[in-house]
C-alpha atoms as a PDB file:
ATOM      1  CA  UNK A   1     -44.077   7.104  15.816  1.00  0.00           C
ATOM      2  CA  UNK A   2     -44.176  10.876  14.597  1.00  0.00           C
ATOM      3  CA  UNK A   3     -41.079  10.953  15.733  1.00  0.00           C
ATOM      4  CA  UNK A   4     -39.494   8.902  12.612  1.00  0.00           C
ATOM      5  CA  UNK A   5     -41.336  11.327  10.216  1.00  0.00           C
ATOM      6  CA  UNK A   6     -39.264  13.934  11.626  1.00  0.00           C
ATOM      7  CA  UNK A   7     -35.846  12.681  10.570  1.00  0.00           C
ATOM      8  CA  UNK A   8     -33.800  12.755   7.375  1.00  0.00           C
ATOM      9  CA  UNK A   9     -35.335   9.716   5.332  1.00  0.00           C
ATOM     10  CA  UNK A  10     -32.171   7.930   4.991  1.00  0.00           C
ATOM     11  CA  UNK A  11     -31.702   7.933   8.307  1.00  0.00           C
ATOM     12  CA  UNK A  12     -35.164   6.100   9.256  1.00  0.00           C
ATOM     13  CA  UNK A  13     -33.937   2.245   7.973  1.00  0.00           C
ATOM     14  CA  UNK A  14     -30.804   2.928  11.053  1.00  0.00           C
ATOM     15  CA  UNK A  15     -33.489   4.414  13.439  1.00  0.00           C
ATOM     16  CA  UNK A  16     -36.199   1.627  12.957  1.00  0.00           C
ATOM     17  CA  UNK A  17     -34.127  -1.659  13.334  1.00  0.00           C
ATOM     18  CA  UNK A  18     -33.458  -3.139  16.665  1.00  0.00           C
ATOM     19  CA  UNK A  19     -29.993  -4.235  17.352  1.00  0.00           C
ATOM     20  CA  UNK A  20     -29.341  -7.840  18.227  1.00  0.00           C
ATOM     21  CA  UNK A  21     -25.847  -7.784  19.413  1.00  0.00           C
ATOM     22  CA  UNK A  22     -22.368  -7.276  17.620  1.00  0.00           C
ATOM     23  CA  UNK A  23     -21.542  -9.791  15.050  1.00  0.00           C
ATOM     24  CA  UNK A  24     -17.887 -10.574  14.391  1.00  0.00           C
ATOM     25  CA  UNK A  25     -15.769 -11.497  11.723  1.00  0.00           C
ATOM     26  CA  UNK A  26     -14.333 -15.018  11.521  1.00  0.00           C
ATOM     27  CA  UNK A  27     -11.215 -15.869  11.171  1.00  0.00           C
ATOM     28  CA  UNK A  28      -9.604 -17.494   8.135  1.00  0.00           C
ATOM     29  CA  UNK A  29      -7.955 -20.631   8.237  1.00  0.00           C
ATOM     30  CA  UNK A  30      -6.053 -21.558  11.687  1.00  0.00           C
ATOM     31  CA  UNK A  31      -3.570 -20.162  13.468  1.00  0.00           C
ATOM     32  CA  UNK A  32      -1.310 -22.873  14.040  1.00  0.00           C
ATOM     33  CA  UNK A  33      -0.070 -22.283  10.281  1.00  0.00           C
ATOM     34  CA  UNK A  34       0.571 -18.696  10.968  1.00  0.00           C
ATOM     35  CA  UNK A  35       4.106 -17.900   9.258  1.00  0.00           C
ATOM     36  CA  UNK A  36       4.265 -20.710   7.456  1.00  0.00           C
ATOM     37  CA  UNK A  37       5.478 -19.125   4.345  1.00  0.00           C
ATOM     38  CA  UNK A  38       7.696 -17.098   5.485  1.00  0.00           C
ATOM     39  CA  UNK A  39       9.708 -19.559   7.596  1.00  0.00           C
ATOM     40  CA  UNK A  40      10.087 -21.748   4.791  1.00  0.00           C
ATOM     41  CA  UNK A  41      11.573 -19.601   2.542  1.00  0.00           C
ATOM     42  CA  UNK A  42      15.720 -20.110   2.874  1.00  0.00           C
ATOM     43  CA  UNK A  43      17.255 -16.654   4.097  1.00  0.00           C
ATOM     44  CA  UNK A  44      19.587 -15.173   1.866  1.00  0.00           C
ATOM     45  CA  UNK A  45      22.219 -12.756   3.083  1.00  0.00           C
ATOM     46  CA  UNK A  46      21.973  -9.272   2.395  1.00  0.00           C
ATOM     47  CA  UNK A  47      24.273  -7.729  -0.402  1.00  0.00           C
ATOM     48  CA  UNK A  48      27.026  -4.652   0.158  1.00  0.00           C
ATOM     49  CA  UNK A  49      25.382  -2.226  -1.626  1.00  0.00           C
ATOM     50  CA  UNK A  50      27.212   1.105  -2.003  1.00  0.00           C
ATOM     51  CA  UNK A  51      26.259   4.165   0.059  1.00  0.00           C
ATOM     52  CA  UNK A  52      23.142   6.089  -1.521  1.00  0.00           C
ATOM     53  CA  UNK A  53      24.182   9.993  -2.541  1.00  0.00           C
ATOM     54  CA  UNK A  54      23.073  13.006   0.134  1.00  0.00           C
ATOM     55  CA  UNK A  55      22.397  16.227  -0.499  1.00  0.00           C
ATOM     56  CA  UNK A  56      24.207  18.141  -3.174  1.00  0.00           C
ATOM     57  CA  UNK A  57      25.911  15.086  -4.662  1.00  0.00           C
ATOM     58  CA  UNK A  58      22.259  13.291  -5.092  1.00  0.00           C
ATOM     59  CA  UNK A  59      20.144  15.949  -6.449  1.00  0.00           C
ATOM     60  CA  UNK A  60      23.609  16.710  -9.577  1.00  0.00           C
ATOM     61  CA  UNK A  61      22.732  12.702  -9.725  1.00  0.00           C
ATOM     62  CA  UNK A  62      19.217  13.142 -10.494  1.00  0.00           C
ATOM     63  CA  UNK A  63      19.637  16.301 -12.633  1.00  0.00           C
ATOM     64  CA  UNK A  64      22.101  13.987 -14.979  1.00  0.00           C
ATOM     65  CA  UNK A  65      20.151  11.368 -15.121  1.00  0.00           C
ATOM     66  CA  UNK A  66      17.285  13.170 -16.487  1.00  0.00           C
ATOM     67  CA  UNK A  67      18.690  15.872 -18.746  1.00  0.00           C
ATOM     68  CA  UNK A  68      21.848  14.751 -19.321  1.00  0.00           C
ATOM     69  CA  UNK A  69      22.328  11.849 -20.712  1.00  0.00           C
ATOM     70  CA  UNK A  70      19.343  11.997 -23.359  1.00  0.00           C
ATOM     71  CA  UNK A  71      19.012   9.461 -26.096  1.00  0.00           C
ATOM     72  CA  UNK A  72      17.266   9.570 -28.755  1.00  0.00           C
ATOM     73  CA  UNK A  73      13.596   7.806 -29.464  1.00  0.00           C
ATOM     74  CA  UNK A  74      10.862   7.311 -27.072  1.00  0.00           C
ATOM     75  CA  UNK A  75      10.777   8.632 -23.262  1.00  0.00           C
ATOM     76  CA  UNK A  76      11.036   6.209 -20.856  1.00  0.00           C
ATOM     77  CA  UNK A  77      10.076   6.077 -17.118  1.00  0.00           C
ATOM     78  CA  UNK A  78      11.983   6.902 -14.039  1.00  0.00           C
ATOM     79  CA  UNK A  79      11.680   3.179 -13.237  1.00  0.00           C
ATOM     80  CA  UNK A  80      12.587   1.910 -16.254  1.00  0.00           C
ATOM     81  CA  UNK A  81      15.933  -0.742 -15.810  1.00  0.00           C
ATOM     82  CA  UNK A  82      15.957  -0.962 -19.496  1.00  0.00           C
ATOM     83  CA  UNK A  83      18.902   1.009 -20.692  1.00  0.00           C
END
């Protein structure tokens, strides 16, 4: 038993306790609903979207966007879609 009084005090209550076996989480609900969501939701085609700037071209699109074309009033965010 000295040997408890030896050890950090926080570590006494891990020390001190016998272990019973491992206890595992359940699981929720069933698995035969598994996807359920998503395979009711209609699919919806994918729009053409034009190609996204590289390099050079996208960093002269980012440097006009935010010094550019300033308006006047208050600042708003990068991911504002208000214009």
């Amino acid at each position: 038993s000295s040997f408890l009084y030896l050890q950090p005090f926080w570590l006494k209550r891990f020390v001190a306790a016998p272990v019973r076996g491992v206890v595992m989480g359940k699981v929720h609900g069933s698995l035969a609903r598994a996807g359920k969501v998503k395979n009711q939701t209609p699919k919806v085609a994918k729009a053409e979207k034009k190609k996204p700037l590289t390099g050079r071209a996208r960093k002269r699109m980012i440097f006009n966007r935010r010094f550019q074309t300033t308006v006047k009033g208050p600042k708003k965010g990068p991911n504002s879609n208000s214009k």
